[in-house]
PDB file of N, CA and C in Angstrom:
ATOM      1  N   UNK A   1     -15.744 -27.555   4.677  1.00  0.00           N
ATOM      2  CA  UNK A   1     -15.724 -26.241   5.269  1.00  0.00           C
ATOM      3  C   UNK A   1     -14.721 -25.311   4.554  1.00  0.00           C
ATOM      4  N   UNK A   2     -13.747 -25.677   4.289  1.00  0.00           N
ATOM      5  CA  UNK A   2     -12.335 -25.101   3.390  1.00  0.00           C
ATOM      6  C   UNK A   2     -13.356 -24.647   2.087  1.00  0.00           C
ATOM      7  N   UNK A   3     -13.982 -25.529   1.292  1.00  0.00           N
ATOM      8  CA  UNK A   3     -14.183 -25.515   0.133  1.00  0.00           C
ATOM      9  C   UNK A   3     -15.909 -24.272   0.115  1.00  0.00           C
ATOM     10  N   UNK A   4     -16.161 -23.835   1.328  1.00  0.00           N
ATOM     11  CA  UNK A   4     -16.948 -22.366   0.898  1.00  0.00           C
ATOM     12  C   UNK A   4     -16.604 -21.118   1.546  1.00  0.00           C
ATOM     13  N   UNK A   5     -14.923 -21.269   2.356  1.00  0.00           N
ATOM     14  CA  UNK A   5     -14.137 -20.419   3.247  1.00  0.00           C
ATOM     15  C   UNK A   5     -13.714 -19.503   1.444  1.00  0.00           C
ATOM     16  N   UNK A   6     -13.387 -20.408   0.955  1.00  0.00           N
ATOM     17  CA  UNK A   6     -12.347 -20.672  -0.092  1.00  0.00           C
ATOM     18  C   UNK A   6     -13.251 -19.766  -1.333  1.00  0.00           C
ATOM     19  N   UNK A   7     -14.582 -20.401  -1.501  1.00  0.00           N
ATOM     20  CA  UNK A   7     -15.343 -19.697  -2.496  1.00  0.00           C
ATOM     21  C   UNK A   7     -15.684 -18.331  -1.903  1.00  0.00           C
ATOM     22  N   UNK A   8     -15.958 -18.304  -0.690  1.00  0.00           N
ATOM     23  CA  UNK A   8     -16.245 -16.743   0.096  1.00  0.00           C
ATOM     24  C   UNK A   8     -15.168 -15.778  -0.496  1.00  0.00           C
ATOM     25  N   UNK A   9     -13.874 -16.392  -0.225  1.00  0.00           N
ATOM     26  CA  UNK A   9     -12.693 -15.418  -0.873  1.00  0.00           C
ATOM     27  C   UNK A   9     -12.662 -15.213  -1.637  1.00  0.00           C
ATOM     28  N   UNK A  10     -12.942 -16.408  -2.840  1.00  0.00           N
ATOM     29  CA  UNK A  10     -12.490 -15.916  -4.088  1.00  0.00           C
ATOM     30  C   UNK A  10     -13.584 -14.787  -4.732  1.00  0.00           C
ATOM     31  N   UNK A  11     -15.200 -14.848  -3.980  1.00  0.00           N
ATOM     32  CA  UNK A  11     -15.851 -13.839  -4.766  1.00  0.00           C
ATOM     33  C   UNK A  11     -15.718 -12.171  -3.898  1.00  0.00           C
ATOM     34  N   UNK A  12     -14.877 -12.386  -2.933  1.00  0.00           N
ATOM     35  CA  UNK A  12     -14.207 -11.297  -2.263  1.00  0.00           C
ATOM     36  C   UNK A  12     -13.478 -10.297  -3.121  1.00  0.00           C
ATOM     37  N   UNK A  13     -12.558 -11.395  -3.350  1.00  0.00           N
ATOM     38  CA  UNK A  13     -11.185 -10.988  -4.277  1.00  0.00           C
ATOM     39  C   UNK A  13     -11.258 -10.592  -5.425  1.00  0.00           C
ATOM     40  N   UNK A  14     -12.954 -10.770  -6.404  1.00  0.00           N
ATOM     41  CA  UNK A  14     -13.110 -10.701  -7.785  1.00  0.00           C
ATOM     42  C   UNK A  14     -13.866  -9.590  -7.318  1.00  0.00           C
ATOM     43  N   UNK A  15     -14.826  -9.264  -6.319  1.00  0.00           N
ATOM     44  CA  UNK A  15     -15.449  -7.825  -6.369  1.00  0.00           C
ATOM     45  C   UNK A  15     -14.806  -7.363  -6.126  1.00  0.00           C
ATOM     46  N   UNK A  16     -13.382  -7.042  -5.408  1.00  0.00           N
ATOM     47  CA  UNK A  16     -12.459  -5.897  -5.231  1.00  0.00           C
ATOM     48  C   UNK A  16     -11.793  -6.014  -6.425  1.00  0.00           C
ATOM     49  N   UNK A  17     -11.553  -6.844  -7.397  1.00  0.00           N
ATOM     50  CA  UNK A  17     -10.815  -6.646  -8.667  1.00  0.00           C
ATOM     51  C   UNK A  17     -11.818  -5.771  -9.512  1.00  0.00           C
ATOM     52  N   UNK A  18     -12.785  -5.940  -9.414  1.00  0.00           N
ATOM     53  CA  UNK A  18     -14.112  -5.188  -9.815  1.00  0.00           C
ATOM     54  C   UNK A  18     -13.984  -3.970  -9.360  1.00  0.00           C
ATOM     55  N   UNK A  19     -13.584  -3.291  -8.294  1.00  0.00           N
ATOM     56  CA  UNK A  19     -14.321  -1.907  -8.005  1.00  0.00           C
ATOM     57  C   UNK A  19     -12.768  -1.300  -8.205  1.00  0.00           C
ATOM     58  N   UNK A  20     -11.188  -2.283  -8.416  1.00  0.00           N
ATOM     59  CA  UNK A  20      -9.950  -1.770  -8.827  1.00  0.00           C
ATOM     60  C   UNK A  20     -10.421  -1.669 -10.105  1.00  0.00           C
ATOM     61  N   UNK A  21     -10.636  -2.025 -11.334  1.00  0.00           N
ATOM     62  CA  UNK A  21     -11.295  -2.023 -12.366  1.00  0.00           C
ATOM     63  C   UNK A  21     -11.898  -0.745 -12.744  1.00  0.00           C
ATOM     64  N   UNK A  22     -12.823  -0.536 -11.862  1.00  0.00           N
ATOM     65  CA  UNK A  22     -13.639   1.514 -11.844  1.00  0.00           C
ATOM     66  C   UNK A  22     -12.748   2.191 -11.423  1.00  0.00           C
ATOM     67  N   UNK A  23     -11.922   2.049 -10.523  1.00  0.00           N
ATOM     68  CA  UNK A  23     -11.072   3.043 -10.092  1.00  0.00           C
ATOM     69  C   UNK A  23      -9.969   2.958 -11.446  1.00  0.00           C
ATOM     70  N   UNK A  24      -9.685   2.323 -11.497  1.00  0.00           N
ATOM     71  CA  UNK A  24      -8.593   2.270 -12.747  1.00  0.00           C
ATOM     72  C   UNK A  24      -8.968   3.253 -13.847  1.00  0.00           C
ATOM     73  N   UNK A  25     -10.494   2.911 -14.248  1.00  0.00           N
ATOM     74  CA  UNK A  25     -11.086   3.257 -15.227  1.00  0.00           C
ATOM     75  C   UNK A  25     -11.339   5.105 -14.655  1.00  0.00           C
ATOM     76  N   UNK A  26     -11.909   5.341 -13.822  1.00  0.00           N
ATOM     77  CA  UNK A  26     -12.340   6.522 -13.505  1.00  0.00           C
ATOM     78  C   UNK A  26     -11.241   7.297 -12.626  1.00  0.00           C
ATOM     79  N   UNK A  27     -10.624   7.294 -12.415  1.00  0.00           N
ATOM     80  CA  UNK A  27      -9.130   7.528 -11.464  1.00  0.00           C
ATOM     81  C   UNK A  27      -8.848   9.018 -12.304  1.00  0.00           C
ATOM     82  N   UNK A  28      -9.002  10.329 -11.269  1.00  0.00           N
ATOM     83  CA  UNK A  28      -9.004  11.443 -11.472  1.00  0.00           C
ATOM     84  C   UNK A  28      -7.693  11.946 -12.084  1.00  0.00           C
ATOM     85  N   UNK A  29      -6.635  10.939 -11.603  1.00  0.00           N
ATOM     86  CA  UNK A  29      -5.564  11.584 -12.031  1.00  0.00           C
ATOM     87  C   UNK A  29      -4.506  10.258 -12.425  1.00  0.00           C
ATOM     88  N   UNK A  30      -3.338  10.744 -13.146  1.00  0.00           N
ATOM     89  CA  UNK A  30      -2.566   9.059 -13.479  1.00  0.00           C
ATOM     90  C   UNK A  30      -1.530   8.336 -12.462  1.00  0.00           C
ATOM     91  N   UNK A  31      -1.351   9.132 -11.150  1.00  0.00           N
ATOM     92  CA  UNK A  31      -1.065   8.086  -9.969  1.00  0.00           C
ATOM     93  C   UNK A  31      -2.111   7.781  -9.458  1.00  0.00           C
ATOM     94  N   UNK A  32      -3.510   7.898  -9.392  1.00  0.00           N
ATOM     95  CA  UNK A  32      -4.219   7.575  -9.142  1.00  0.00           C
ATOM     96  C   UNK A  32      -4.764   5.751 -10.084  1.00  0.00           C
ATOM     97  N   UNK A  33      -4.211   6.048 -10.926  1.00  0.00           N
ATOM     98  CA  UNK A  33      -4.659   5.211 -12.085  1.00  0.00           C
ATOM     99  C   UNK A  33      -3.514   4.007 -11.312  1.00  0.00           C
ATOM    100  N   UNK A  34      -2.095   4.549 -11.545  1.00  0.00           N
ATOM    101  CA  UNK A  34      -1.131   3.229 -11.320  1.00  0.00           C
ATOM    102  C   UNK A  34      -1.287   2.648  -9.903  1.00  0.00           C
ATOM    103  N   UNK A  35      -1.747   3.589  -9.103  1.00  0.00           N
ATOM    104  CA  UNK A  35      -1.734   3.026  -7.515  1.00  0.00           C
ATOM    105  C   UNK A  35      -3.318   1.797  -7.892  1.00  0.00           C
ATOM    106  N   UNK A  36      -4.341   2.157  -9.187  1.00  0.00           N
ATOM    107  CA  UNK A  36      -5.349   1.311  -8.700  1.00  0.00           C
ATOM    108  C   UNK A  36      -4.531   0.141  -9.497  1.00  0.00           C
ATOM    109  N   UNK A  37      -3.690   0.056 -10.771  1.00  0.00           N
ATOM    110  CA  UNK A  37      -3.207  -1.009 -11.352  1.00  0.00           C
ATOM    111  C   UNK A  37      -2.655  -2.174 -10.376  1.00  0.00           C
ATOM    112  N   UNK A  38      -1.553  -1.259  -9.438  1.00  0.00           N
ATOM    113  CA  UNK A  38      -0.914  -2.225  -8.248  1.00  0.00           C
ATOM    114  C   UNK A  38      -1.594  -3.051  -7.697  1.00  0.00           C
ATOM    115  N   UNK A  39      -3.027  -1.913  -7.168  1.00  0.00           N
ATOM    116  CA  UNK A  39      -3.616  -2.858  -6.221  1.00  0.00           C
ATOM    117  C   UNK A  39      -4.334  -4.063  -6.905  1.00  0.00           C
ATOM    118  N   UNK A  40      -4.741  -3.852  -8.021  1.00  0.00           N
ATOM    119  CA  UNK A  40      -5.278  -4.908  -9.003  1.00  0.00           C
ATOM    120  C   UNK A  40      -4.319  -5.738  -9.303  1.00  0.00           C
ATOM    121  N   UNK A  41      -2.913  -5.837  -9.450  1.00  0.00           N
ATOM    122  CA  UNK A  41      -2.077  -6.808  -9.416  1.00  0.00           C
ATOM    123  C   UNK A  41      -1.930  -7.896  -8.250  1.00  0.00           C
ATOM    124  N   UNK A  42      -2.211  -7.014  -6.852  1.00  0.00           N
ATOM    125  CA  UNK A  42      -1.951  -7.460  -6.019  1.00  0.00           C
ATOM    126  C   UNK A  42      -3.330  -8.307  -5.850  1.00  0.00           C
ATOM    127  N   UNK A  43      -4.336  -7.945  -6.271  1.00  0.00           N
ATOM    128  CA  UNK A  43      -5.822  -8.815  -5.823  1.00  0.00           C
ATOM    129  C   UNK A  43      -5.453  -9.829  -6.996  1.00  0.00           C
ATOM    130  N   UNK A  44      -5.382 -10.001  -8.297  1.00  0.00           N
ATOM    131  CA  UNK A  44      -4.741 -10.766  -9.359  1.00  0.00           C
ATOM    132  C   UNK A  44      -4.144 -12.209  -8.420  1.00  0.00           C
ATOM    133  N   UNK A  45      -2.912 -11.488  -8.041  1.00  0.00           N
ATOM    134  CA  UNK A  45      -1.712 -12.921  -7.183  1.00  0.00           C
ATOM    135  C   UNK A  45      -2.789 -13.229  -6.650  1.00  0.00           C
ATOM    136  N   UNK A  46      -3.755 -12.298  -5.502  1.00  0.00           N
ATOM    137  CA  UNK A  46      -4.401 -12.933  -4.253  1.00  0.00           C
ATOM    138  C   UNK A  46      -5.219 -14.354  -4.853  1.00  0.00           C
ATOM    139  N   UNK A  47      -6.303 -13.766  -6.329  1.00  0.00           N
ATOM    140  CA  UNK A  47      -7.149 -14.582  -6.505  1.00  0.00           C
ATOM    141  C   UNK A  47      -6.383 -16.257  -7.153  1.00  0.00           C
ATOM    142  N   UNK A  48      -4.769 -15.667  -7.217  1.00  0.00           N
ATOM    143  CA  UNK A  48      -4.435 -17.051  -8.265  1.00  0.00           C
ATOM    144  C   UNK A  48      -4.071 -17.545  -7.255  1.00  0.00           C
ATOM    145  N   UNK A  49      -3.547 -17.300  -5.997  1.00  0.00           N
ATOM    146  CA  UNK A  49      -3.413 -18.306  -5.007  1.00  0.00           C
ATOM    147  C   UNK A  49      -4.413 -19.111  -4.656  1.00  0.00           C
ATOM    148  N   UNK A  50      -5.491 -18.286  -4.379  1.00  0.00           N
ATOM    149  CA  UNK A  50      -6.574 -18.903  -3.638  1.00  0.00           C
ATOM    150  C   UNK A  50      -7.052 -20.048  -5.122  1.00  0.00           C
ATOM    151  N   UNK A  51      -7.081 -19.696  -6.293  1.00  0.00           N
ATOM    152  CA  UNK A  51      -7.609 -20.936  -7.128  1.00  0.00           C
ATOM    153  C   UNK A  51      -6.812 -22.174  -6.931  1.00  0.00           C
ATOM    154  N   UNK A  52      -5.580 -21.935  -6.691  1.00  0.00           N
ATOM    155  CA  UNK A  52      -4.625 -22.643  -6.799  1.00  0.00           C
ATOM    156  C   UNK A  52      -4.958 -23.749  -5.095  1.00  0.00           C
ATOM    157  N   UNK A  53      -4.955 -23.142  -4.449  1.00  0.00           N
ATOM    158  CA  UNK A  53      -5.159 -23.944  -2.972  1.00  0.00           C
ATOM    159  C   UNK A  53      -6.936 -24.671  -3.348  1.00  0.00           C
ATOM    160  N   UNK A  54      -7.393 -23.977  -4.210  1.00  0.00           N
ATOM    161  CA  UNK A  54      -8.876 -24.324  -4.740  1.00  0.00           C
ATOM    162  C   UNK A  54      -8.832 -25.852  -5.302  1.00  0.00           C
ATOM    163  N   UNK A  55      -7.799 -25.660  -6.353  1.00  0.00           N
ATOM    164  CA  UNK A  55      -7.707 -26.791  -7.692  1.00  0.00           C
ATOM    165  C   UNK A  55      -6.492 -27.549  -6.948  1.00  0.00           C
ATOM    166  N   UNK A  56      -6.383 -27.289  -5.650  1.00  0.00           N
ATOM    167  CA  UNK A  56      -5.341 -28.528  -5.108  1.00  0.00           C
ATOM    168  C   UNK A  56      -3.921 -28.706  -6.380  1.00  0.00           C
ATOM    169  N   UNK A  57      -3.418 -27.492  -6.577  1.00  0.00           N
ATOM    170  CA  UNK A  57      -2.212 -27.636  -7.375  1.00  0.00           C
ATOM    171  C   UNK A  57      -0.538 -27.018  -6.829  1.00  0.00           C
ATOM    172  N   UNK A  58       0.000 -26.963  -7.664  1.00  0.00           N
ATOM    173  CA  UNK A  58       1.104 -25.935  -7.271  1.00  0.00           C
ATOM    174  C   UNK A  58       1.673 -25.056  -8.172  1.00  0.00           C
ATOM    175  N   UNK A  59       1.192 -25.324  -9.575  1.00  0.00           N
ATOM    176  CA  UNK A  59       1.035 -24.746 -10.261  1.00  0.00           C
ATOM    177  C   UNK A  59       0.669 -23.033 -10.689  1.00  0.00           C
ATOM    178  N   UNK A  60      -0.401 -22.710  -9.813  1.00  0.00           N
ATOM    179  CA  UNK A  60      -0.638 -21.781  -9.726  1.00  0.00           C
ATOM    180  C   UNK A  60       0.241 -21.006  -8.710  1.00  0.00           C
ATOM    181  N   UNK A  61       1.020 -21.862  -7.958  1.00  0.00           N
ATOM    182  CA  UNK A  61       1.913 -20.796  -6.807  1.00  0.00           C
ATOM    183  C   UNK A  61       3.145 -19.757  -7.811  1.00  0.00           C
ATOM    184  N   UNK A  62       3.766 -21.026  -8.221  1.00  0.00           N
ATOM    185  CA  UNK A  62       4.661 -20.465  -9.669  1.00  0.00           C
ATOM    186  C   UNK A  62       4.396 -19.378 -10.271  1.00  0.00           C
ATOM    187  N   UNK A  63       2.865 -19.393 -10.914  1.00  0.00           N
ATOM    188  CA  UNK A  63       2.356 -18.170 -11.645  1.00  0.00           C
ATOM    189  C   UNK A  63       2.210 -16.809 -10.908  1.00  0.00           C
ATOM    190  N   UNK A  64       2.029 -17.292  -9.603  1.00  0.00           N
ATOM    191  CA  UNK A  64       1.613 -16.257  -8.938  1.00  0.00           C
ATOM    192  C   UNK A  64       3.036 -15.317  -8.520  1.00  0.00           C
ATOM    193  N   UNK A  65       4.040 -16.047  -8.334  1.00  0.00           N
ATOM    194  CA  UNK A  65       5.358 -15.590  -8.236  1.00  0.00           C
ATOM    195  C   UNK A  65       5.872 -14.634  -9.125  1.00  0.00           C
ATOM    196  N   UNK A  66       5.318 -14.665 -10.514  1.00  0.00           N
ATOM    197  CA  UNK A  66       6.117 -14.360 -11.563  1.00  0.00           C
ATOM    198  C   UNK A  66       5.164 -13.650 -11.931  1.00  0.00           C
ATOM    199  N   UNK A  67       3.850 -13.514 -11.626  1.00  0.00           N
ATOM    200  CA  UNK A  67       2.914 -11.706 -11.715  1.00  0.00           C
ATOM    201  C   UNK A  67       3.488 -11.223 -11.105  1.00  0.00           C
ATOM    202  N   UNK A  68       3.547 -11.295 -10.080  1.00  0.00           N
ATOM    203  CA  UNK A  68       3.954 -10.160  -8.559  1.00  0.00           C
ATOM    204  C   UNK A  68       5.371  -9.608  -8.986  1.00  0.00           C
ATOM    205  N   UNK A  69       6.647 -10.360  -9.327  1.00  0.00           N
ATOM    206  CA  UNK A  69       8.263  -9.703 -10.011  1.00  0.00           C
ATOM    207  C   UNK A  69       7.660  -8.493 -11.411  1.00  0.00           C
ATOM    208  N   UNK A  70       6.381  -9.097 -12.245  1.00  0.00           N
ATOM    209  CA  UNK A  70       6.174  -8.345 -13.454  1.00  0.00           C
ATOM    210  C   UNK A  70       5.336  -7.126 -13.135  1.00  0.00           C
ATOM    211  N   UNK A  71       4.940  -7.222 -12.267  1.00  0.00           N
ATOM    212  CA  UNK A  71       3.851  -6.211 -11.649  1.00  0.00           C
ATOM    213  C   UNK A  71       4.581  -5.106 -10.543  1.00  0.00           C
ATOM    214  N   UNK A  72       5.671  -5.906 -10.127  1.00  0.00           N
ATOM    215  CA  UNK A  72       6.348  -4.815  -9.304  1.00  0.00           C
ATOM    216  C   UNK A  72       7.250  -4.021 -10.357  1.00  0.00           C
ATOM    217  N   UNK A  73       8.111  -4.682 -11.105  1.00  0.00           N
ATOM    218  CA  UNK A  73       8.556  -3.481 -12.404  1.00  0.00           C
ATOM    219  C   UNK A  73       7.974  -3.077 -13.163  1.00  0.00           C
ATOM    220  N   UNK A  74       7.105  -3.224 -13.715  1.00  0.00           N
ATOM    221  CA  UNK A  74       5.988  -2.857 -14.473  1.00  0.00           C
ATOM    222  C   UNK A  74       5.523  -1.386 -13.519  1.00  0.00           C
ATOM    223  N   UNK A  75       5.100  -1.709 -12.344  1.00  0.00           N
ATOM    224  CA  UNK A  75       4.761  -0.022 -11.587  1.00  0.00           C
ATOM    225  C   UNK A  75       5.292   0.491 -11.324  1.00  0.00           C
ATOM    226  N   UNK A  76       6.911   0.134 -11.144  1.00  0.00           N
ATOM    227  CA  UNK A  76       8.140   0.924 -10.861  1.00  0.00           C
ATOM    228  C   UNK A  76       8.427   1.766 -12.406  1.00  0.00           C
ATOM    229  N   UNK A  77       8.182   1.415 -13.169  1.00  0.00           N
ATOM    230  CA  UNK A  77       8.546   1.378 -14.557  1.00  0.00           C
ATOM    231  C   UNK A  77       7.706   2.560 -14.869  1.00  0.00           C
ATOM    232  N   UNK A  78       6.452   2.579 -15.072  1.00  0.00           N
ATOM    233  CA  UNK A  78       5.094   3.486 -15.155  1.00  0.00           C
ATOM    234  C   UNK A  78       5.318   4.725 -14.469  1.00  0.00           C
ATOM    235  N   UNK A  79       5.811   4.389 -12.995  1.00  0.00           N
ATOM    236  CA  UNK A  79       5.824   5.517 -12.529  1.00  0.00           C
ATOM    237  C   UNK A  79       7.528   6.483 -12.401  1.00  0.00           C
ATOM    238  N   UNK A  80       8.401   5.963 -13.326  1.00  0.00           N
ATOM    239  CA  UNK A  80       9.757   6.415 -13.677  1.00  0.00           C
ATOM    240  C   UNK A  80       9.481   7.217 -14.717  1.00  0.00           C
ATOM    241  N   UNK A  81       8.515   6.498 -15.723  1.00  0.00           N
ATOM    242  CA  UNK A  81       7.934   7.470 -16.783  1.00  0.00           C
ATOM    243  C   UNK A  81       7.327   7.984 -16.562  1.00  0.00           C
ATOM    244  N   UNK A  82       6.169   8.362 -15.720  1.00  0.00           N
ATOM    245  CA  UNK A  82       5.215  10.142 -15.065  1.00  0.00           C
ATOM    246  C   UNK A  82       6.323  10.539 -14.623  1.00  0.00           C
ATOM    247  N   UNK A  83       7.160  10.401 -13.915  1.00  0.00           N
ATOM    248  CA  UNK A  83       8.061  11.441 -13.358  1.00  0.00           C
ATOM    249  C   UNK A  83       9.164  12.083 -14.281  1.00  0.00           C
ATOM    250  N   UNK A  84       9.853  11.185 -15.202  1.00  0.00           N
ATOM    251  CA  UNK A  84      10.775  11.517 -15.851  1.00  0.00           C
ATOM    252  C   UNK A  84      10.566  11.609 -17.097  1.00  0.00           C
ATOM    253  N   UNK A  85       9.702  10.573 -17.764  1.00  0.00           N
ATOM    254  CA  UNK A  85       9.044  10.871 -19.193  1.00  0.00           C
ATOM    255  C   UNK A  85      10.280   9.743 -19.616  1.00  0.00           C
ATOM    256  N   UNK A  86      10.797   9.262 -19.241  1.00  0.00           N
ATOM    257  CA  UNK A  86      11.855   8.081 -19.885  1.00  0.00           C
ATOM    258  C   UNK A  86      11.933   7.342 -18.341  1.00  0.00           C
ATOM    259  N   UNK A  87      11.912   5.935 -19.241  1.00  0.00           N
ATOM    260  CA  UNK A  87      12.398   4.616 -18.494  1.00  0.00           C
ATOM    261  C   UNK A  87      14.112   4.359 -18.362  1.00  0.00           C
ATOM    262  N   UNK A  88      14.833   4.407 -19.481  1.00  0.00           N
ATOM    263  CA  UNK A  88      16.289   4.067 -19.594  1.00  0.00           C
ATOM    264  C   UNK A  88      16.461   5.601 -19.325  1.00  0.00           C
ATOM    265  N   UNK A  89      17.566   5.543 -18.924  1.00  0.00           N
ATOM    266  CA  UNK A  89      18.647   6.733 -18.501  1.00  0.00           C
ATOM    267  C   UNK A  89      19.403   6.936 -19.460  1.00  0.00           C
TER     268      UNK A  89
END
């Protein structure tokens, strides 16, 4: 029962990485663009957890830890530069 709860999600999680993907791509304006990157980071962790509880590892928890720290400065970062046009001070 786990093992098509599990596949339900993961093709959940890949069509919303899919339609973050168009928005990314078609995104009227460039906070529009970084707000769809985030959320695509954030579906990213979602789907590596769920492989990870998939492939019975722990492996993937690790990875998933260390998108989410690169993905949160990474958009903090992006959006220091639309506002200021420089990252370092």
């Amino acid at each position: 029962m786990i093992d098509i709860a599990l596949k339900i999600a993961l093709a959940c999680v890949a069509l919303a990485m899919l339609l973050n993907l168009w928005s990314l791509l078609k995104g009227p304006t460039a906070p529009d663009r970084i707000l769809a990157l985030d959320t695509m980071v954030i579906n990213a962790i979602a789907f590596i957890m769920l492989f990870g509880i998939f492939a019975d590892t722990t492996v993937f928890f690790e990875a998933a830890l260390l998108m989410a720290m690169v993905g949160f400065v990474s958009t903090v970062a992006y959006t220091k530069f639309l506002l200021r046009g420089d990252i370092v001070e």
